[in-house]
Protein backbone atom coordinates (compact mmCIF):
# COMPACT_ATOMS: atom_id res chain seq x y z
CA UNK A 1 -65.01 41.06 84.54
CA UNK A 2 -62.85 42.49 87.30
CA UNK A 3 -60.08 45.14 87.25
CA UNK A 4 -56.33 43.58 87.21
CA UNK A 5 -53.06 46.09 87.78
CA UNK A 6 -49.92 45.43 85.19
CA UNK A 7 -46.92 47.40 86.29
CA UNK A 8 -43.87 49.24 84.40
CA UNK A 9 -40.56 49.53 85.61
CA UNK A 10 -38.47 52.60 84.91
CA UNK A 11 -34.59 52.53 85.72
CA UNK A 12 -31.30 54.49 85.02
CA UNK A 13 -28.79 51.50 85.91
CA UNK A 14 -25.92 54.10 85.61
CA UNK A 15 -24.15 52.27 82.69
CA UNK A 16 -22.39 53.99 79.51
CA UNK A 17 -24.89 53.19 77.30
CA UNK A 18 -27.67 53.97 79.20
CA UNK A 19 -26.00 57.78 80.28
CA UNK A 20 -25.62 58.16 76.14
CA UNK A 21 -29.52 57.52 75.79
CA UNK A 22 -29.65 59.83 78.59
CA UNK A 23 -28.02 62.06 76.80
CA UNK A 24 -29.49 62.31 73.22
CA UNK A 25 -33.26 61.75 74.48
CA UNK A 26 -32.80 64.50 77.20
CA UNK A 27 -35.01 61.83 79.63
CA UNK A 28 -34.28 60.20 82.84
CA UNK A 29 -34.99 56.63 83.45
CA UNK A 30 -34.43 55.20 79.51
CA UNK A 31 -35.33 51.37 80.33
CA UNK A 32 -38.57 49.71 80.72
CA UNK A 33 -39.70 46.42 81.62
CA UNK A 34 -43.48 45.12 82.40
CA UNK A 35 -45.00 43.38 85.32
CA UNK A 36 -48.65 41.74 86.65
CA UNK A 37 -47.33 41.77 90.26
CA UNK A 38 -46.04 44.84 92.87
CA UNK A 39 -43.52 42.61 94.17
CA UNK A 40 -41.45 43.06 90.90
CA UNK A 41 -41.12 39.30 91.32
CA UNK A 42 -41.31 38.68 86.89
CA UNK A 43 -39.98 41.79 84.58
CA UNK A 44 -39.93 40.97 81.25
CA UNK A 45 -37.97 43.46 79.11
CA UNK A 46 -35.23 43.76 76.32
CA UNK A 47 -32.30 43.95 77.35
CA UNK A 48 -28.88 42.62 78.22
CA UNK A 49 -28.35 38.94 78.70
CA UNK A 50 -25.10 39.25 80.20
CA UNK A 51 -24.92 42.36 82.43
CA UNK A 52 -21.13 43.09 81.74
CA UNK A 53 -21.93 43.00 77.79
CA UNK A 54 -23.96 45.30 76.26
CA UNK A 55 -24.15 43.80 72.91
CA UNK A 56 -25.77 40.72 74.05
CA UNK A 57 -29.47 41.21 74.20
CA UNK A 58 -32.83 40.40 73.66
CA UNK A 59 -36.12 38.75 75.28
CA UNK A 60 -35.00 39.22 79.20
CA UNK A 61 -36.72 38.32 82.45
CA UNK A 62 -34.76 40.63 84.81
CA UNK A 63 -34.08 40.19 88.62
CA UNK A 64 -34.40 43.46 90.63
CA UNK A 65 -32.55 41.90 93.37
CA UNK A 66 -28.88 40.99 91.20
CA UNK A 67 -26.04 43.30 91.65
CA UNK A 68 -26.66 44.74 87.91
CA UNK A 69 -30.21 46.21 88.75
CA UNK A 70 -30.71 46.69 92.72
CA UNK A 71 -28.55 49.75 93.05
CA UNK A 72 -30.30 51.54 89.81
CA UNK A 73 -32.52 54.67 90.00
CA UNK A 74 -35.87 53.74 89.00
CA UNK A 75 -39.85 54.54 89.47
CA UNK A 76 -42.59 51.37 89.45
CA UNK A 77 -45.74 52.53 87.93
CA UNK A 78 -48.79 50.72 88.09
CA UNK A 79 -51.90 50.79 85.44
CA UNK A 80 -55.77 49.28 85.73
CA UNK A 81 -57.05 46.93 83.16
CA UNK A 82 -59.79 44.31 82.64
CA UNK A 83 -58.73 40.68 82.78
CA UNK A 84 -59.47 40.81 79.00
CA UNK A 85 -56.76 43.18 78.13
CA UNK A 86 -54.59 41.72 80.78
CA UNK A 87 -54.91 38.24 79.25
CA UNK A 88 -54.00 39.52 75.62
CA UNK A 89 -50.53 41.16 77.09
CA UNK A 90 -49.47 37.95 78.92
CA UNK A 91 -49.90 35.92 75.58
CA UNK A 92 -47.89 38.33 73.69
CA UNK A 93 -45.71 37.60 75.78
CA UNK A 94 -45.57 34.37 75.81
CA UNK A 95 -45.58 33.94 72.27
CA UNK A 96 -42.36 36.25 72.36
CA UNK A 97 -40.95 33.80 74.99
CA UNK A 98 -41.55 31.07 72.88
CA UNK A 99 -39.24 32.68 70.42
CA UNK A 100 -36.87 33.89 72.89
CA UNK A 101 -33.65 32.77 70.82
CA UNK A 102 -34.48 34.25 67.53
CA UNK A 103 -34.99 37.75 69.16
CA UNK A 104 -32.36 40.03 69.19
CA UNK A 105 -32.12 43.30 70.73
CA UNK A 106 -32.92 46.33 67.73
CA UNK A 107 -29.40 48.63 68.40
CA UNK A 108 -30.74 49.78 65.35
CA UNK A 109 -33.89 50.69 66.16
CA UNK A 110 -32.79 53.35 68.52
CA UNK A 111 -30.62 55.23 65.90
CA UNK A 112 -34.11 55.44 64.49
CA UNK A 113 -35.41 56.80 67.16
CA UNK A 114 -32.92 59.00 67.42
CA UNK A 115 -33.04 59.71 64.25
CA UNK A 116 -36.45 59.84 63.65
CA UNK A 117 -36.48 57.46 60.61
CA UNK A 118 -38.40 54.14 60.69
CA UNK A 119 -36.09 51.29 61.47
CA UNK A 120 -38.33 48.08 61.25
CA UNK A 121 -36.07 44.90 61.98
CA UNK A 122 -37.91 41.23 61.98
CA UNK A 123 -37.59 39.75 65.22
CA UNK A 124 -35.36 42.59 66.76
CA UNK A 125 -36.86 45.11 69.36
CA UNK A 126 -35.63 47.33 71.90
CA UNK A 127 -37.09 48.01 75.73
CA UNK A 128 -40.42 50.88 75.19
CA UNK A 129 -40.35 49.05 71.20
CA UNK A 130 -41.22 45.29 72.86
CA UNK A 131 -43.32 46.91 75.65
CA UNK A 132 -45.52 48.66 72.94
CA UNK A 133 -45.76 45.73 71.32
CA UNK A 134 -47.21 43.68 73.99
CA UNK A 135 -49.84 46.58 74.47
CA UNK A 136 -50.91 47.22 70.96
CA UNK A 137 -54.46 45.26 71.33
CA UNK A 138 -55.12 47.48 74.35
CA UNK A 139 -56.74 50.31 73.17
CA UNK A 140 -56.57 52.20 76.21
CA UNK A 141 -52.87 52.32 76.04
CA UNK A 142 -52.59 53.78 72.12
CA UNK A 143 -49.32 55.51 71.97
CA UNK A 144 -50.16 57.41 68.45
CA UNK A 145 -46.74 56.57 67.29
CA UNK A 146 -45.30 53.27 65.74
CA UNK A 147 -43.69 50.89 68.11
CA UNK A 148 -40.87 51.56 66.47
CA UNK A 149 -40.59 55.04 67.76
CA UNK A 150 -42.44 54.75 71.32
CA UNK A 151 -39.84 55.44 73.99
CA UNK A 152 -39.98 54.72 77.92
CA UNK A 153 -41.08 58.96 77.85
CA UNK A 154 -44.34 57.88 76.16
CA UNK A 155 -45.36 55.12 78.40
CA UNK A 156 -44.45 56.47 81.74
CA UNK A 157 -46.32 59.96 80.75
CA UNK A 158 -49.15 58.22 79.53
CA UNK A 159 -52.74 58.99 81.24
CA UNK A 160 -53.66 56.95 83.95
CA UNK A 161 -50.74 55.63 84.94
CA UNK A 162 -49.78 56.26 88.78
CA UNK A 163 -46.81 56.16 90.53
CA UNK A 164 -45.81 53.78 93.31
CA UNK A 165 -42.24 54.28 94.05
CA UNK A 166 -39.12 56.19 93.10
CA UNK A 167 -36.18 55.73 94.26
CA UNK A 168 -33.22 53.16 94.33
CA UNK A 169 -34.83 49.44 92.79
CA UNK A 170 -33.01 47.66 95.91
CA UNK A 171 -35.10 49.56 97.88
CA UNK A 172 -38.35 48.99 96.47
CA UNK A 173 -39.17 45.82 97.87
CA UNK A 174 -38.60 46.63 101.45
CA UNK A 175 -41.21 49.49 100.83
CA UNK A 176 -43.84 47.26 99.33
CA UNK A 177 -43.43 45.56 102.83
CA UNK A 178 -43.84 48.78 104.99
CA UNK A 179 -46.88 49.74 101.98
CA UNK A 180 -48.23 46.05 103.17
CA UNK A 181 -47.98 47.08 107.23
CA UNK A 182 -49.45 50.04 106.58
CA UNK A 183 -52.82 48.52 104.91
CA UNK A 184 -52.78 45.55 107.64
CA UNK A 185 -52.66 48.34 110.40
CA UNK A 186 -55.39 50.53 108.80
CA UNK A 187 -57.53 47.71 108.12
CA UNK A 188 -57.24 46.37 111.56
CA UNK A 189 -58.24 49.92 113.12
CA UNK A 190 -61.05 49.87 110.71
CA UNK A 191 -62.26 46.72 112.32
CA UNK A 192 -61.56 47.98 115.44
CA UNK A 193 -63.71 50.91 115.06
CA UNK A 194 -66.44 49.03 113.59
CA UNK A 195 -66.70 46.61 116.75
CA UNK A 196 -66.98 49.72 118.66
CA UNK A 197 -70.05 50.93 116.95
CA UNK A 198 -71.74 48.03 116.52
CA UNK A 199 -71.06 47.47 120.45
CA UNK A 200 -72.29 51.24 121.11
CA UNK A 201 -75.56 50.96 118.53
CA UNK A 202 -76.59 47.17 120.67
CA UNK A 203 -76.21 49.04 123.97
CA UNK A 204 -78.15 51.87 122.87
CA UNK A 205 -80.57 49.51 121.60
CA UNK A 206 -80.95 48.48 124.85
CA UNK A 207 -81.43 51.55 126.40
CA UNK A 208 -84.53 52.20 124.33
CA UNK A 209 -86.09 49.33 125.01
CA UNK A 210 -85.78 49.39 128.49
């Protein structure tokens, strides 16, 4: 089976409670959210339903383009997999999505984390706690801590994962299309320079046999 690429999102939105996260974890970018395509186009997080309320969360799929995300700090991350281990995140995910309205998002949980004392609440998560979740059948993405205590520090140092972008989220997309240029220009030369030497070796070719 083939390779696929999953992507994590890392962003500082700027907010009050994300600066006091900030602030007790000693970390930049304290939110994660998940991906299977570069153009951001699905995140799936926990987080806030209502951008003006904090206290209204759970199961999310964010937009990168609404005023509440596109002028955050943040750094996209991609990550290889087989199409097995791929498959098994997407279902967890689903089957969370099914369930959407009986999640709620573990406020909890990060005193815990804070804290360091295990906070397990049924059907309550927070961001790096649902995005360990979704990963815990892959074993090349073992954290060595429970769920309950992974934070968005653990994931984006993990091995193997490489950076794409940093910078401000609104600003992502339009590099994705200058990334996309790029490869279409480079590819194009490539062809370019191929013709050339396949023109060069047939007129040598018939040079020698004259």
């Amino acid at each position: 089976m083939g390779e696929k690429t999953i992507y994590f999102l890392f962003t500082d939105t700027g907010t009050y409670l994300s600066k006091a996260i900030n602030y007790f974890t000693k970390q930049p970018l304290n939110h994660v959210s998940i991906a299977f395509e570069p153009d951001l186009q699905e995140v799936y997080s926990f987080g806030r339903k209502k951008p003006r309320n904090p206290f209204i969360g759970g199961f999310v799929k964010e937009d990168i383009r609404s005023d509440f995300l596109k002028n955050s700090t943040c750094a996209v991350y991609s990550y290889q997999l087989s199409e097995t281990d791929t498959k098994k995140i997407k279902e967890k995910i689903e089957e969370i999505e099914l369930r959407k309205d009986n999640y709620k998002y573990n406020f909890l949980g990060l005193i815990g984390v804070l804290l360091q004392v295990e906070i397990n609440r049924e059907d309550a998560l927070f961001c790096s706690q649902f995005v360990a979740t979704v990963l815990q059948d892959v074993e090349s993405l073992e954290f060595q801590k429970p769920t309950c205590f992974t934070t968005p520090a653990d994931i984006r140092n993990h091995d193997g994962l490489q950076l794409v972008y940093q910078g401000t989220l609104g600003y992502y997309q339009e590099s994705q299309k200058d990334f996309i240029a790029e490869r279409r220009l480079m590819k194009e030369r490539q062809l370019r320079k191929q013709s050339f030497i396949f023109l060069l070796s047939k007129k040598v070719k018939r040079l020698v046999i004259k």
